[in-house]
C-alpha atoms as a PDB file:
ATOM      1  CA  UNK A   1     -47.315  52.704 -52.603  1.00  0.00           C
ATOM      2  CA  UNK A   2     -46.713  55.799 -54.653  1.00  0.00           C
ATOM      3  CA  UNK A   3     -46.139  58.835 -52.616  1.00  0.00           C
ATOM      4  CA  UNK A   4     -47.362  62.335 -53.153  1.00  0.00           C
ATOM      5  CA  UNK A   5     -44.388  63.726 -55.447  1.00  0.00           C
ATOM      6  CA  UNK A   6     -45.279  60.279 -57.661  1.00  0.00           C
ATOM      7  CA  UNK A   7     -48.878  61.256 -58.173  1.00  0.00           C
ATOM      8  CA  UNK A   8     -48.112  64.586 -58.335  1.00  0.00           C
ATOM      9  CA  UNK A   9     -46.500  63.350 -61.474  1.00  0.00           C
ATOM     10  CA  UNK A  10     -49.223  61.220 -62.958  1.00  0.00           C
ATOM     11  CA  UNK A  11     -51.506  64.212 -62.396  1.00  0.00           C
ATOM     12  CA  UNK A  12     -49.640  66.082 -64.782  1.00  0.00           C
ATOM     13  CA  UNK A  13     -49.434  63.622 -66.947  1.00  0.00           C
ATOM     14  CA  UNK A  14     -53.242  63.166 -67.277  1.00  0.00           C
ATOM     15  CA  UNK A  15     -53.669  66.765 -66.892  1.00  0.00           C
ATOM     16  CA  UNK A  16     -51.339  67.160 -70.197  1.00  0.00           C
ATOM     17  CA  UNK A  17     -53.850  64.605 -71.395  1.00  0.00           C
ATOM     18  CA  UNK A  18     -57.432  65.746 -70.554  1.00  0.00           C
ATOM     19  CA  UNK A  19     -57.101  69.444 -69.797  1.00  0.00           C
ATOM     20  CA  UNK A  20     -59.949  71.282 -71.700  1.00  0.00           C
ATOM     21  CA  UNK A  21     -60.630  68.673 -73.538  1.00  0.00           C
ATOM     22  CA  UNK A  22     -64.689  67.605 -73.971  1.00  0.00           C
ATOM     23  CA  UNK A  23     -64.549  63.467 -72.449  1.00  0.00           C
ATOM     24  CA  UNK A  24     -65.903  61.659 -75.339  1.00  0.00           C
ATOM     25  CA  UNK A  25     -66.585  58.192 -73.287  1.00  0.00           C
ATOM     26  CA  UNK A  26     -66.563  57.332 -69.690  1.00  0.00           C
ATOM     27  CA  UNK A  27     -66.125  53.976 -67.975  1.00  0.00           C
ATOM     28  CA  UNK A  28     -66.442  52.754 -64.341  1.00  0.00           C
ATOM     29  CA  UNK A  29     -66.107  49.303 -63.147  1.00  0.00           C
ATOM     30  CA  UNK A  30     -68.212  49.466 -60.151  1.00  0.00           C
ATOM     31  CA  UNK A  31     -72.164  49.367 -60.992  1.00  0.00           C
ATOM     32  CA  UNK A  32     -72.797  51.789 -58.090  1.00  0.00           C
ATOM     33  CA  UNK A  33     -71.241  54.856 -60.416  1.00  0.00           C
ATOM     34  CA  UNK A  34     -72.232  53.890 -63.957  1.00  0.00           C
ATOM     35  CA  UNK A  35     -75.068  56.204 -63.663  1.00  0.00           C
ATOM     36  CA  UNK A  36     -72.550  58.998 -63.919  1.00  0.00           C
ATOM     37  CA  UNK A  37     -70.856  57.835 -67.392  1.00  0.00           C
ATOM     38  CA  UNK A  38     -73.823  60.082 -69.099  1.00  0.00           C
ATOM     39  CA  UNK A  39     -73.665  62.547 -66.513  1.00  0.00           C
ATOM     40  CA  UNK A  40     -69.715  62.882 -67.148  1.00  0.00           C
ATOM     41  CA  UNK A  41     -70.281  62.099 -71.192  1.00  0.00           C
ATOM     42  CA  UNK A  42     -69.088  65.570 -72.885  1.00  0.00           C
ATOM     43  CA  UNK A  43     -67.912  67.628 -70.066  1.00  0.00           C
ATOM     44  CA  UNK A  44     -64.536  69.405 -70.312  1.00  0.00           C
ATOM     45  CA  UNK A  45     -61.983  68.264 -67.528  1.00  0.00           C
ATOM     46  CA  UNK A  46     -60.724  71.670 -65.937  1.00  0.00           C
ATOM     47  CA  UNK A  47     -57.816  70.935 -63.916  1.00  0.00           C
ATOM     48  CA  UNK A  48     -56.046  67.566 -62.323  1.00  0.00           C
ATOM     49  CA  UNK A  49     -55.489  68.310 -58.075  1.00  0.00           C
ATOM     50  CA  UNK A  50     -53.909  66.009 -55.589  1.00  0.00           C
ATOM     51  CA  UNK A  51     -53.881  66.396 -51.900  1.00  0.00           C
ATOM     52  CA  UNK A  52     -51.174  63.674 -51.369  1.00  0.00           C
ATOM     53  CA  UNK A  53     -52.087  60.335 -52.496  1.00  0.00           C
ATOM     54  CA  UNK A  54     -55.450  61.454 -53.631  1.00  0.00           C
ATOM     55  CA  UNK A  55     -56.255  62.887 -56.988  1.00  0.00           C
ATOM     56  CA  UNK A  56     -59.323  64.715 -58.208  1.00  0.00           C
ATOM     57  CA  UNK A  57     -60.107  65.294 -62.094  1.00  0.00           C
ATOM     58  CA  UNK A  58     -62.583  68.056 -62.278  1.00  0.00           C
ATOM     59  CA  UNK A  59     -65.189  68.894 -64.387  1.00  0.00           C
ATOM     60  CA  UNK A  60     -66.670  72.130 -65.893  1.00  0.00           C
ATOM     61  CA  UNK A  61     -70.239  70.668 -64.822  1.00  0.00           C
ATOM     62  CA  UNK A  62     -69.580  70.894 -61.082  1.00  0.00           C
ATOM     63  CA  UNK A  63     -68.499  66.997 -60.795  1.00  0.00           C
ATOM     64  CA  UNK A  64     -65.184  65.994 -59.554  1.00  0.00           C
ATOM     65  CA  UNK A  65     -64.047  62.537 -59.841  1.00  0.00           C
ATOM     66  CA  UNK A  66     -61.858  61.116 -56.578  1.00  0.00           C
ATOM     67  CA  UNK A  67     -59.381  58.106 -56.421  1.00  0.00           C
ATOM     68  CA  UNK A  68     -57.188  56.757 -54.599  1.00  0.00           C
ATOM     69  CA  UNK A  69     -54.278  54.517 -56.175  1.00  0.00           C
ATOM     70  CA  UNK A  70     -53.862  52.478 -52.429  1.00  0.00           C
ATOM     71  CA  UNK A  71     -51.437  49.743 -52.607  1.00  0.00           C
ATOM     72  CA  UNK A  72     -52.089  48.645 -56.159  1.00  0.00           C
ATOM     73  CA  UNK A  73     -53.902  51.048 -58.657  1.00  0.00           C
ATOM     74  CA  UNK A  74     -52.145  52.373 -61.397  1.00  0.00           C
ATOM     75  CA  UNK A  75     -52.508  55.362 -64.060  1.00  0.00           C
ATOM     76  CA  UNK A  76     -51.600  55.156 -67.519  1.00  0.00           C
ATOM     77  CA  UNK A  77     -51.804  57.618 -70.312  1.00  0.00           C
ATOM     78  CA  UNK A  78     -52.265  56.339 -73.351  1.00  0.00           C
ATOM     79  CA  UNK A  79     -53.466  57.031 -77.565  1.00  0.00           C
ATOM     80  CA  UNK A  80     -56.993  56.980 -77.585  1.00  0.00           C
ATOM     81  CA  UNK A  81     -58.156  53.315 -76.758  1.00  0.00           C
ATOM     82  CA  UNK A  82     -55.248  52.091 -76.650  1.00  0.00           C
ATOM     83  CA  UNK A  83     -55.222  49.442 -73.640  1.00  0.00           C
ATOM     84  CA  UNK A  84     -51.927  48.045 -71.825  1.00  0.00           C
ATOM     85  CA  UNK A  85     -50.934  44.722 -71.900  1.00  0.00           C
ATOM     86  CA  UNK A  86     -51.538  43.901 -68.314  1.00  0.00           C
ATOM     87  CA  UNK A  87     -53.096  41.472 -66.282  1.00  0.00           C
ATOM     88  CA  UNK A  88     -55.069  44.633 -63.892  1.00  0.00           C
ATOM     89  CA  UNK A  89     -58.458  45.331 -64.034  1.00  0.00           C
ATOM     90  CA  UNK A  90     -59.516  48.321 -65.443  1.00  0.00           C
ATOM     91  CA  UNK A  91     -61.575  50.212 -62.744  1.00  0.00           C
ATOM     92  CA  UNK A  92     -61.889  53.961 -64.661  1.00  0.00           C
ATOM     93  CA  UNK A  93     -61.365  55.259 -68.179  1.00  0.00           C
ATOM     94  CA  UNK A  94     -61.834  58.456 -69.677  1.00  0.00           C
ATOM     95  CA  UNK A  95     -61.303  59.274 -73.404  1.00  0.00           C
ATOM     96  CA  UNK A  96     -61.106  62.669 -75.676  1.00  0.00           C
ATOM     97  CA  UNK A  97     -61.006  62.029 -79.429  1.00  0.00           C
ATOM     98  CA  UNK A  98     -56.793  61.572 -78.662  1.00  0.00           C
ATOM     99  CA  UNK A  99     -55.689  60.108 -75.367  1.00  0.00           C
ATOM    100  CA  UNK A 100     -57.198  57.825 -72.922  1.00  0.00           C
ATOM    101  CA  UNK A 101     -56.498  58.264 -69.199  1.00  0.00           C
ATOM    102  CA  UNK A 102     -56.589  54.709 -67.523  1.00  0.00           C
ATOM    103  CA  UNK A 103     -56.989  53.757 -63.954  1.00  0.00           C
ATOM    104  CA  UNK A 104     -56.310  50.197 -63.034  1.00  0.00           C
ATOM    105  CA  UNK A 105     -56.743  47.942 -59.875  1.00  0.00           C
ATOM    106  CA  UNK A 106     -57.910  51.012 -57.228  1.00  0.00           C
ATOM    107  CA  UNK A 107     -61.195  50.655 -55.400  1.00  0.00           C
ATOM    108  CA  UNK A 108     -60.963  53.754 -54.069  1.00  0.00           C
ATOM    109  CA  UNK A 109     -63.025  55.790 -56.597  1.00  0.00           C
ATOM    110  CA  UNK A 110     -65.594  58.180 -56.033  1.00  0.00           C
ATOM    111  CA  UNK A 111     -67.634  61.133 -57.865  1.00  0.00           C
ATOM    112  CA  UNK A 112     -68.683  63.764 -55.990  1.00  0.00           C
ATOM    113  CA  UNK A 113     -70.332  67.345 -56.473  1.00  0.00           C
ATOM    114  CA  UNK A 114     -67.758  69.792 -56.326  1.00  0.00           C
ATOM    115  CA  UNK A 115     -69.272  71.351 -53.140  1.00  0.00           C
ATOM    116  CA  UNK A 116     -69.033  67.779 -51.668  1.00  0.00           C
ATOM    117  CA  UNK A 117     -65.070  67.644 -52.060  1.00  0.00           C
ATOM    118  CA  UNK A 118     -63.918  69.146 -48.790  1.00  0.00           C
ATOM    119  CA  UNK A 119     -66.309  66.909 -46.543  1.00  0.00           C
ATOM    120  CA  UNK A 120     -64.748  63.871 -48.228  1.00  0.00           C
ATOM    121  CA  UNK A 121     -63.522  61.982 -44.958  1.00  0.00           C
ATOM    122  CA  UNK A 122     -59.855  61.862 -46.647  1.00  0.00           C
ATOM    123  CA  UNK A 123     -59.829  65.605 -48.101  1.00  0.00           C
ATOM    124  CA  UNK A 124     -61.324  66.519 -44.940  1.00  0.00           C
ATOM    125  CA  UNK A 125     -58.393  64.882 -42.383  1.00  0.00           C
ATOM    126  CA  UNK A 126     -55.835  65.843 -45.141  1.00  0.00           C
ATOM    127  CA  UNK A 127     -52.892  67.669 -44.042  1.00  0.00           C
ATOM    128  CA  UNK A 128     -51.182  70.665 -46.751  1.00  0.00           C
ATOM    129  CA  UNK A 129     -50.570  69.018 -50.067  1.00  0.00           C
ATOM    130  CA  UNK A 130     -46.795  70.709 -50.347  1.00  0.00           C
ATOM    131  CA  UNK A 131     -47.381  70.087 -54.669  1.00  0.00           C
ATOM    132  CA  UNK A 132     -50.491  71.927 -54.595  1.00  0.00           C
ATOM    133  CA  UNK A 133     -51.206  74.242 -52.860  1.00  0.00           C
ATOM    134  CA  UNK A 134     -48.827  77.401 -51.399  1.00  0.00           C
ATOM    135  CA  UNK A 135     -47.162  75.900 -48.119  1.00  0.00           C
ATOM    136  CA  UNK A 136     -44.288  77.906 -46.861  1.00  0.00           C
ATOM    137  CA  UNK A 137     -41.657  76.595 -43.982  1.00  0.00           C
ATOM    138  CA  UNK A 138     -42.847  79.315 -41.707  1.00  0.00           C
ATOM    139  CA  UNK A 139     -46.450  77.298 -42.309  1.00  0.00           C
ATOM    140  CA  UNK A 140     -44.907  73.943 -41.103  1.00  0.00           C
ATOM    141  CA  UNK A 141     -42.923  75.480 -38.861  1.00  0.00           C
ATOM    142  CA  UNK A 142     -46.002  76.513 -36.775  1.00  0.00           C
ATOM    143  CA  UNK A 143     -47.791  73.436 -38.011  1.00  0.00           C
ATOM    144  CA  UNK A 144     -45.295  71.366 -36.511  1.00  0.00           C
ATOM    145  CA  UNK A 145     -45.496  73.333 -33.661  1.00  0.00           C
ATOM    146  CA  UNK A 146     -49.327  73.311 -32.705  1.00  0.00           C
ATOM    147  CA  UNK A 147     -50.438  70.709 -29.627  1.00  0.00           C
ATOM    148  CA  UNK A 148     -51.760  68.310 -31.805  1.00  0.00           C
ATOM    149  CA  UNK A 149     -48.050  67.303 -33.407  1.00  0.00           C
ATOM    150  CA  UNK A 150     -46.158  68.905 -31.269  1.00  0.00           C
ATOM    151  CA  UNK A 151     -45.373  65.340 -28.611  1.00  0.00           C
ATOM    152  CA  UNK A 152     -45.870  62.945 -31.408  1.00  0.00           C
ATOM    153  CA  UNK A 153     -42.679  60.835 -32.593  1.00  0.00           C
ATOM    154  CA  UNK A 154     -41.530  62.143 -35.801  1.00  0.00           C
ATOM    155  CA  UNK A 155     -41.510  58.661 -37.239  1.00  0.00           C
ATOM    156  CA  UNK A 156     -45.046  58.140 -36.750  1.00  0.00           C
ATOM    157  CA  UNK A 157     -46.292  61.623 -37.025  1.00  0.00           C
ATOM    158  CA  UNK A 158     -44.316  61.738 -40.841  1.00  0.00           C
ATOM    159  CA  UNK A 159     -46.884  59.114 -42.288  1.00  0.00           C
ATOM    160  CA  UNK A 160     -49.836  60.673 -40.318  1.00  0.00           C
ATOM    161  CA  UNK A 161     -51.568  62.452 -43.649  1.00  0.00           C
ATOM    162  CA  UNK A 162     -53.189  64.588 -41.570  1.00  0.00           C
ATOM    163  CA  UNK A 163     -50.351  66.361 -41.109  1.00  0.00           C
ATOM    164  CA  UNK A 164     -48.947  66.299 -44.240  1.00  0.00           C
ATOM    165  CA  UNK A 165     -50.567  64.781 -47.221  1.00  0.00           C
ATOM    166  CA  UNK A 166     -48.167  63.171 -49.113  1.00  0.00           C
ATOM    167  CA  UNK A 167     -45.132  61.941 -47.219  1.00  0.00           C
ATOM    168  CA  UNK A 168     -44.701  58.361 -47.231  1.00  0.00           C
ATOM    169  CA  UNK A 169     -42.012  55.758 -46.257  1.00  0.00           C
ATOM    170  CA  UNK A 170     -38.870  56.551 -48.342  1.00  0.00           C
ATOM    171  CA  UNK A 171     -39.811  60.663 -47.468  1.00  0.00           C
ATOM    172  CA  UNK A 172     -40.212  59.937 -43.715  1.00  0.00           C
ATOM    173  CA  UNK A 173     -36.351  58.817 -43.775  1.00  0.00           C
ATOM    174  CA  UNK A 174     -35.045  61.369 -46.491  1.00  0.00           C
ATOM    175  CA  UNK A 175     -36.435  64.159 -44.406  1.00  0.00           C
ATOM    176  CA  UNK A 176     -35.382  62.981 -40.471  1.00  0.00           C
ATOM    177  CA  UNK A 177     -32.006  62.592 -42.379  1.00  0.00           C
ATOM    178  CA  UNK A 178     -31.772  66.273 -43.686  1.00  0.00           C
ATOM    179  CA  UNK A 179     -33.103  67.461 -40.519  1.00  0.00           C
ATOM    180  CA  UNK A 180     -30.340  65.742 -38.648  1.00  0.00           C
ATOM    181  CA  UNK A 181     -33.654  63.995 -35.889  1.00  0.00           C
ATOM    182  CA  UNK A 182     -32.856  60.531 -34.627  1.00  0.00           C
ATOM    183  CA  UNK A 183     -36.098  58.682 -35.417  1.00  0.00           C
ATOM    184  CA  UNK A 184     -37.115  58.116 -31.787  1.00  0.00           C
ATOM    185  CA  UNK A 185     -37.703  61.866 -31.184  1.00  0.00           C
ATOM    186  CA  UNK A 186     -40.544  63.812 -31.153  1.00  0.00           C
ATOM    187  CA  UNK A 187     -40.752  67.701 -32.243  1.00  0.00           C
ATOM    188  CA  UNK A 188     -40.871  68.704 -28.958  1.00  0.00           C
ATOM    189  CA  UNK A 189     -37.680  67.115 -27.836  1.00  0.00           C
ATOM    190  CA  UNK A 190     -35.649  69.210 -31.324  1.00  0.00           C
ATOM    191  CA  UNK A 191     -33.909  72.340 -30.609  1.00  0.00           C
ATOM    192  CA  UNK A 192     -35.245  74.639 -32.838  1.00  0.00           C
ATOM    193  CA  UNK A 193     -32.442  74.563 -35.275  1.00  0.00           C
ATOM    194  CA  UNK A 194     -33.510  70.759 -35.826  1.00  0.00           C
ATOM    195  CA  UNK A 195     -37.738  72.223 -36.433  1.00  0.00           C
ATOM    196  CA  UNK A 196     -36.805  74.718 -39.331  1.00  0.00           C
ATOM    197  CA  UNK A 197     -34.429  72.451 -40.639  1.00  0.00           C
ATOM    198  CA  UNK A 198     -37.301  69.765 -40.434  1.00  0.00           C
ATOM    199  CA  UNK A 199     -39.965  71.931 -41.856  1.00  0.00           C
ATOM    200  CA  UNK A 200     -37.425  73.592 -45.036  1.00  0.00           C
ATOM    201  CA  UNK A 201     -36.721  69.946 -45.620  1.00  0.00           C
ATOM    202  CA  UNK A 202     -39.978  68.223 -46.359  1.00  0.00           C
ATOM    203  CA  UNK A 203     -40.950  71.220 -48.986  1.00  0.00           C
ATOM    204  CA  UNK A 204     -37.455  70.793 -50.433  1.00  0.00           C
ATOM    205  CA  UNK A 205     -37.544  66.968 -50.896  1.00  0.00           C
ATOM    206  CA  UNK A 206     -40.960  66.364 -51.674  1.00  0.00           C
ATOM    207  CA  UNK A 207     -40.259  69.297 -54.682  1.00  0.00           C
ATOM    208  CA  UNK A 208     -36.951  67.674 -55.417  1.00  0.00           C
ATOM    209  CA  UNK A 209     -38.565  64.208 -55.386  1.00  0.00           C
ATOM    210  CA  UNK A 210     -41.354  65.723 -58.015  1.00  0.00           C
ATOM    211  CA  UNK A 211     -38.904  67.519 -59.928  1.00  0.00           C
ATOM    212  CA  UNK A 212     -36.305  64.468 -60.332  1.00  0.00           C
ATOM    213  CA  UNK A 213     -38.551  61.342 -60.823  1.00  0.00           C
ATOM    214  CA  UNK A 214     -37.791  60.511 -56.909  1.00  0.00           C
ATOM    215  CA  UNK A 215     -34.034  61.715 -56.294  1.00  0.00           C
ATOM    216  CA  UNK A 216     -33.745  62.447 -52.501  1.00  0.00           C
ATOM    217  CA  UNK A 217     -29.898  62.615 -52.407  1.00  0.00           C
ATOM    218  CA  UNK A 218     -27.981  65.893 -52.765  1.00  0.00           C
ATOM    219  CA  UNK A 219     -28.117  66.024 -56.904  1.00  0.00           C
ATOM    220  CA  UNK A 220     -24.631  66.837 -57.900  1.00  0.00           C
ATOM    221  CA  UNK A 221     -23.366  63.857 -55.826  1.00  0.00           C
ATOM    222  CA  UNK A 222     -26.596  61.693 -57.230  1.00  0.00           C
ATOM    223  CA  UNK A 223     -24.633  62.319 -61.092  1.00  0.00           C
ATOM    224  CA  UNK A 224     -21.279  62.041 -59.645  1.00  0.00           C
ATOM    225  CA  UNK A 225     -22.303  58.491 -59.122  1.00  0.00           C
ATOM    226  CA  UNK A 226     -24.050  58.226 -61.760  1.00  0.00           C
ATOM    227  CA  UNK A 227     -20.831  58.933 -64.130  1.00  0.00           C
ATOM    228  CA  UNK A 228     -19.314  56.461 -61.972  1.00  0.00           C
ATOM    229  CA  UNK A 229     -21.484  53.507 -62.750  1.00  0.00           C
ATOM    230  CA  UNK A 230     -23.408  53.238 -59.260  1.00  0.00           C
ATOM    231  CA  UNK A 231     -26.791  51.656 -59.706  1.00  0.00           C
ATOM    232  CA  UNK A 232     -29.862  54.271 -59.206  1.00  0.00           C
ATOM    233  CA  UNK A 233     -30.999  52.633 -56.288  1.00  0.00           C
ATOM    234  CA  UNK A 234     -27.876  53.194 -54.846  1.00  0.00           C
ATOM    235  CA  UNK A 235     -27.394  57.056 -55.525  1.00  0.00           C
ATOM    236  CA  UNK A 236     -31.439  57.721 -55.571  1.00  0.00           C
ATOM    237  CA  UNK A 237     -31.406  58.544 -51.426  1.00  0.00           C
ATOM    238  CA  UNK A 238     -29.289  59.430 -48.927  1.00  0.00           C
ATOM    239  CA  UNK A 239     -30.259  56.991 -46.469  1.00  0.00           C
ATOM    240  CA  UNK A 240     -33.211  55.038 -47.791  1.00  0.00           C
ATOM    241  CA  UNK A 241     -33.147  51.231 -48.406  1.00  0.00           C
ATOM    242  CA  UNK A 242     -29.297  51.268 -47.962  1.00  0.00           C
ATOM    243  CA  UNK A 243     -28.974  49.941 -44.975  1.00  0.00           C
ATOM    244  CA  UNK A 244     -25.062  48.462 -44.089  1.00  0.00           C
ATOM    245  CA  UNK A 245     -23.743  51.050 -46.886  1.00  0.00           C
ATOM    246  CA  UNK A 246     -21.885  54.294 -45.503  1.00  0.00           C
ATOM    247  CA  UNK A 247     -23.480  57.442 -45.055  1.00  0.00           C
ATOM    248  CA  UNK A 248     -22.677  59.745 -47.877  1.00  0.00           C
ATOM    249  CA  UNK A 249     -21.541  62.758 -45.342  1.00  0.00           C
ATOM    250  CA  UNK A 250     -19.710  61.069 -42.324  1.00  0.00           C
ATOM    251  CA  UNK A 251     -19.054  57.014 -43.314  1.00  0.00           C
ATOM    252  CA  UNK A 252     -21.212  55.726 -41.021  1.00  0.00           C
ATOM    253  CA  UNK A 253     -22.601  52.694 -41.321  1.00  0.00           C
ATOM    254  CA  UNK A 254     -26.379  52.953 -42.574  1.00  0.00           C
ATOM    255  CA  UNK A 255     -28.949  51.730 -39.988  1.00  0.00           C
ATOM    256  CA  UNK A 256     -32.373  49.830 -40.345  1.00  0.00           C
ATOM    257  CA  UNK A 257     -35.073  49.636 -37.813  1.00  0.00           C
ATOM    258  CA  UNK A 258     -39.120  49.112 -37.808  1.00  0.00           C
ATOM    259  CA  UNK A 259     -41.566  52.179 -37.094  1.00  0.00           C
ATOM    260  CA  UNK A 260     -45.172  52.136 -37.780  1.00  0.00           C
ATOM    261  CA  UNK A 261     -44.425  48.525 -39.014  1.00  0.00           C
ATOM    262  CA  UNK A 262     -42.825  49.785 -41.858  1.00  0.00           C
ATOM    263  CA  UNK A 263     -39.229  49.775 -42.319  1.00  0.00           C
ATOM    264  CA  UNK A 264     -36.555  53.307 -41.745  1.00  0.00           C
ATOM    265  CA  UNK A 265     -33.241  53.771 -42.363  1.00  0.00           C
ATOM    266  CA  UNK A 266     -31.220  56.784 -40.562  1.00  0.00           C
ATOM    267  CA  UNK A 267     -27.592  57.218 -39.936  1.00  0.00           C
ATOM    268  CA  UNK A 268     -26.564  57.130 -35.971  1.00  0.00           C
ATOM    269  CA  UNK A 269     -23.655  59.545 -36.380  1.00  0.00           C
ATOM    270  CA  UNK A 270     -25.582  62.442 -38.287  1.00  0.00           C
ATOM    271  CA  UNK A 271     -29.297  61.341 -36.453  1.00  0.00           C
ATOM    272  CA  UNK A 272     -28.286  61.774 -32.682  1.00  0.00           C
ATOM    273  CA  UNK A 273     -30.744  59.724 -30.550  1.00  0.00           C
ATOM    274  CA  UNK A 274     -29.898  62.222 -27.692  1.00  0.00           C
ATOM    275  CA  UNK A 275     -33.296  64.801 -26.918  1.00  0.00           C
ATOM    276  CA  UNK A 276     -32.595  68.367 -25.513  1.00  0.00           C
ATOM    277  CA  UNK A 277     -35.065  68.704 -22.174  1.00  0.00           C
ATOM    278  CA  UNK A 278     -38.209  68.911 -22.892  1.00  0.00           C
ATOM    279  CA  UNK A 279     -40.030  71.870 -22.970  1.00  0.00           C
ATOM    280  CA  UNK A 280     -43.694  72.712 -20.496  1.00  0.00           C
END
């Protein structure tokens, strides 16, 4: 599944795209929102928002379109009419007289009044959306912080969009590694070294991830290895899917392990499993 900086990236894409630009033709798969094609026929799409893995097009006329890719949808942008070859079903298209944005395979697709948004039950449990909106690590600092995170394991409480939209499974084991947390803690077990580092290293990898096309791994290393023939998937992360290879800062060995049922990488030498006392 894409995670937020991916998205993030499609949204400007189809932002580029539609951005006051009068739709010329609208088409949903699902009977139950046809009746908006005429509603949505000649509006001018404003902006393109995410808040993580959601994204909402909206529309001068106070309608805002909501989808979610899940586990298979897929944008593309494309010339005007100008279908993929692909074996997807198209579940959303909007055209302008040039470009067409495309939305395969999601079922996740709403439209909503633009005073409806914020009840959505996803917008609504939605944690900050760090490629969106203004999120400073003071912000997660005390958002890590508050009672409701606080005694959480970080490798659960990472995927948890309600507390930050956006992080997904690569993410969850890019950031523990940066913040130098062992998996099996929680926040409240961290000295508070570990918490700022934690909270100054999701902005900085989710905006590096965004920036780079999903490079997690320090970036002058990342072309160092480049230059040296290394495979992307090698140099993309510093810990992620390379488990048995060394850890790029002490030669470790990289480790793999299960959490949430999905799979994490960390590096036992830098990611100490032992916990300070816990605070009252």
């Amino acid at each position: 599944m894409p995670e937020g900086p991916e998205i993030r990236r499609v949204a400007d894409q189809i932002e580029r795209a539609l951005q006051h630009k009068q739709v010329a033709e609208v088409y949903f798969a699902f009977p139950e929102l046809q009746g908006y094609e005429e509603i949505l026929q000649g509006a001018v799409v404003t902006r393109v928002d995410t808040k993580g893995k959601a994204m909402l097009i909206r529309f001068d006329n106070n309608y805002t379109i909501y989808s979610h890719n899940q586990l298979y949808g897929k944008w593309y942008v494309r010339n005007a009419y100008n279908y993929p070859k692909t074996n997807r079903q198209l579940r959303l298209a909007l055209h302008n007289e040039k470009k067409s944005a495309l939305l395969y395979s999601s079922s996740d697709i709403e439209v909503l009044r633009d005073e409806e948004v914020g009840e959505h039950p996803f917008i609504a449990k939605a944690g900050p959306d760090i490629l969106s909106e203004k999120v400073t690590p003071q912000d997660l600092l005390q958002r890590i912080k508050d009672r409701k995170f606080f005694r959480r394991r970080w490798a659960i409480l990472l995927l948890d969009q309600g507390f930050v939209a956006g992080i997904g499974n690569y993410l969850r084991s890019e950031i523990l590694f940066a913040a130098r947390i062992h998996p099996s803690l929680r926040p409240i077990d961290c000295s508070e070294e570990q918490l700022v580092k934690a909270a100054g290293s999701i902005i900085r990898l989710m905006e590096q991830s965004y920036r780079t096309g999903g490079i997690t791994n320090d970036l002058e290393l990342a072309e160092k290895l480049k230059a040296e023939g290394v495979k992307r998937s090698r140099y993309r992360h510093w810990v992620f899917n390379r488990e048995g290879a060394h850890c790029f800062i002490c030669g470790t060995e990289i480790k793999k392990t299960q959490a949430a049922s999905r799979r994490l990488y960390y590096c036992p030498e830098c990611q100490h499993a032992e916990a300070r006392p816990s605070a009252r």
